[in-house]
C-alpha atoms as a PDB file:
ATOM      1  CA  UNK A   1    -154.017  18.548 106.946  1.00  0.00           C
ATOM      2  CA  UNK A   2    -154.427  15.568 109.493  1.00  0.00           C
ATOM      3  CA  UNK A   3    -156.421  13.590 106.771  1.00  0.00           C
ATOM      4  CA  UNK A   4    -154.054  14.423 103.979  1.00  0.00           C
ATOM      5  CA  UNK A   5    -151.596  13.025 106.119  1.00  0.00           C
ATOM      6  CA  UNK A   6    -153.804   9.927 107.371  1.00  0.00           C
ATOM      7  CA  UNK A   7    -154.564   9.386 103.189  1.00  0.00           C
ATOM      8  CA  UNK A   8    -150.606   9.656 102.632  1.00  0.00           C
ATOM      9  CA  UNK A   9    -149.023   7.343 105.110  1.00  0.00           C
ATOM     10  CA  UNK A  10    -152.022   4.929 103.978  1.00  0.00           C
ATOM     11  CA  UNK A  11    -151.130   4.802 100.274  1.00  0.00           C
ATOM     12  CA  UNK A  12    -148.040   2.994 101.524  1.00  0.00           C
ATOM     13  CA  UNK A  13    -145.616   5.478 100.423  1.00  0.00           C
ATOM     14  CA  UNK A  14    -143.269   5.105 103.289  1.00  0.00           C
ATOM     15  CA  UNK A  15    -140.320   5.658 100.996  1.00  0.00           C
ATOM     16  CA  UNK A  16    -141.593   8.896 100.061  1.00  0.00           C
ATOM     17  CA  UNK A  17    -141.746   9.892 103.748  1.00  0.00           C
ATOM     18  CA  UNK A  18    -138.239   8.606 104.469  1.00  0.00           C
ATOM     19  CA  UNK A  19    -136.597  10.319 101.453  1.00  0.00           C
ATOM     20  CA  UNK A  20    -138.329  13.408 102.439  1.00  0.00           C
ATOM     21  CA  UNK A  21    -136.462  12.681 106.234  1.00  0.00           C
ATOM     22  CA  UNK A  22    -133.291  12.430 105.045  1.00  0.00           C
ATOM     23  CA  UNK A  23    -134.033  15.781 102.659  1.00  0.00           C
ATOM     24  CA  UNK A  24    -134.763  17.400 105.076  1.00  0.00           C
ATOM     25  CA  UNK A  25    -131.811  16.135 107.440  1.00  0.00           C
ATOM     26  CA  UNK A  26    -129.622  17.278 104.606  1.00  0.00           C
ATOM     27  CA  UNK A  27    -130.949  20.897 104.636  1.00  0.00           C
ATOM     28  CA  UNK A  28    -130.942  21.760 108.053  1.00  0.00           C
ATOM     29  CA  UNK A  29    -126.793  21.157 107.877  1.00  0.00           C
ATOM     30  CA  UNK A  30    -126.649  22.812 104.888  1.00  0.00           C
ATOM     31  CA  UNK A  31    -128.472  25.712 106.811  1.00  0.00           C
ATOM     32  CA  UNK A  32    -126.518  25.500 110.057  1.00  0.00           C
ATOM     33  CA  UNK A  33    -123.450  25.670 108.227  1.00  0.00           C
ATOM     34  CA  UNK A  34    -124.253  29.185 106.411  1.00  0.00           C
ATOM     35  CA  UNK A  35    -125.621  30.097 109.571  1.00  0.00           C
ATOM     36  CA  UNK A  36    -122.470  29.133 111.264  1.00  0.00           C
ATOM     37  CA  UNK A  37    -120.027  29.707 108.931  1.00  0.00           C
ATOM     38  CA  UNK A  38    -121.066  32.848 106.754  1.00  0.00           C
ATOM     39  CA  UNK A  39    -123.451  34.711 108.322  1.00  0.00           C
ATOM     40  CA  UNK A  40    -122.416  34.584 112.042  1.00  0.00           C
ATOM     41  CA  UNK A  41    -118.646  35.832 110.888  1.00  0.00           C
ATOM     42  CA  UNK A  42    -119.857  38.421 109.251  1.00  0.00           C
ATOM     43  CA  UNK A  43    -122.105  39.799 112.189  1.00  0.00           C
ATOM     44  CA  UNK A  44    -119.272  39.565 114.388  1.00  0.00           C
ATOM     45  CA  UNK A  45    -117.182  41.869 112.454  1.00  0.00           C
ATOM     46  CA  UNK A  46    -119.827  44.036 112.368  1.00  0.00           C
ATOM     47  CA  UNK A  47    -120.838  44.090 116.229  1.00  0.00           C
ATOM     48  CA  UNK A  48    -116.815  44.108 116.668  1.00  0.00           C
ATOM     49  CA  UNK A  49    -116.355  40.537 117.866  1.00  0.00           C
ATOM     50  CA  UNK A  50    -119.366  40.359 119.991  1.00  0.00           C
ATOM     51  CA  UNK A  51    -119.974  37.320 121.127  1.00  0.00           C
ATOM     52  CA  UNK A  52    -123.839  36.234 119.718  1.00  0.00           C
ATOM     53  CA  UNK A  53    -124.071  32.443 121.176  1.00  0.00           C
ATOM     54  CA  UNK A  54    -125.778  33.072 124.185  1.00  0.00           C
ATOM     55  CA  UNK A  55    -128.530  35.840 122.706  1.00  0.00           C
ATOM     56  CA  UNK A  56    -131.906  34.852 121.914  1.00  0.00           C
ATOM     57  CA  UNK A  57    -135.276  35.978 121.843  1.00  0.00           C
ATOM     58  CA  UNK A  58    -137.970  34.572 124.109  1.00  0.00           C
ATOM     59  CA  UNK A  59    -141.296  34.246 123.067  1.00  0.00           C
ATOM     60  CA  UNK A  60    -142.949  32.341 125.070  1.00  0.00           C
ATOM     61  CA  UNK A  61    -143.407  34.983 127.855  1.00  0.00           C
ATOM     62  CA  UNK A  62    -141.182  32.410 130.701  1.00  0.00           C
ATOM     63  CA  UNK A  63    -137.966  34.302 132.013  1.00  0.00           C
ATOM     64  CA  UNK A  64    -135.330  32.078 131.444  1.00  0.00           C
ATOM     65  CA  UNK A  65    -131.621  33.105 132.664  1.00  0.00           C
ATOM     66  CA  UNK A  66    -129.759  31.147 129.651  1.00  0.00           C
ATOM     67  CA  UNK A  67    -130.864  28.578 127.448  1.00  0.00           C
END
């Protein structure tokens, strides 16, 4: 993968690599707002308003009080 990646940013095609940035900018709010907006709504009618912004799962095997 390292070599693909060597051969890629060596063909010049920085373009390519900064269209594929802002892409992927683009998704990640598209995903934080269903996330946000849709799913997280509906879970907290279904837990009856419970409040999910503090729960996570750890797993790198550290205790951690909150995030």
């Amino acid at each position: 993968m390292w070599k693909e990646f060597k051969k890629f940013i060596s063909r010049g095609s920085v373009i390519d690599l900064a269209v594929g940035i802002i892409i992927g900018g683009a998704f990640q709010v598209i995903v934080r707002s269903l996330v946000d907006d849709i799913l997280m709504p509906v879970l907290g009618l279904f837990t009856g308003g419970v409040d999910l912004s503090n729960l996570f799962i750890n797993i790198s095997g550290e205790s951690y009080a909150t995030l």
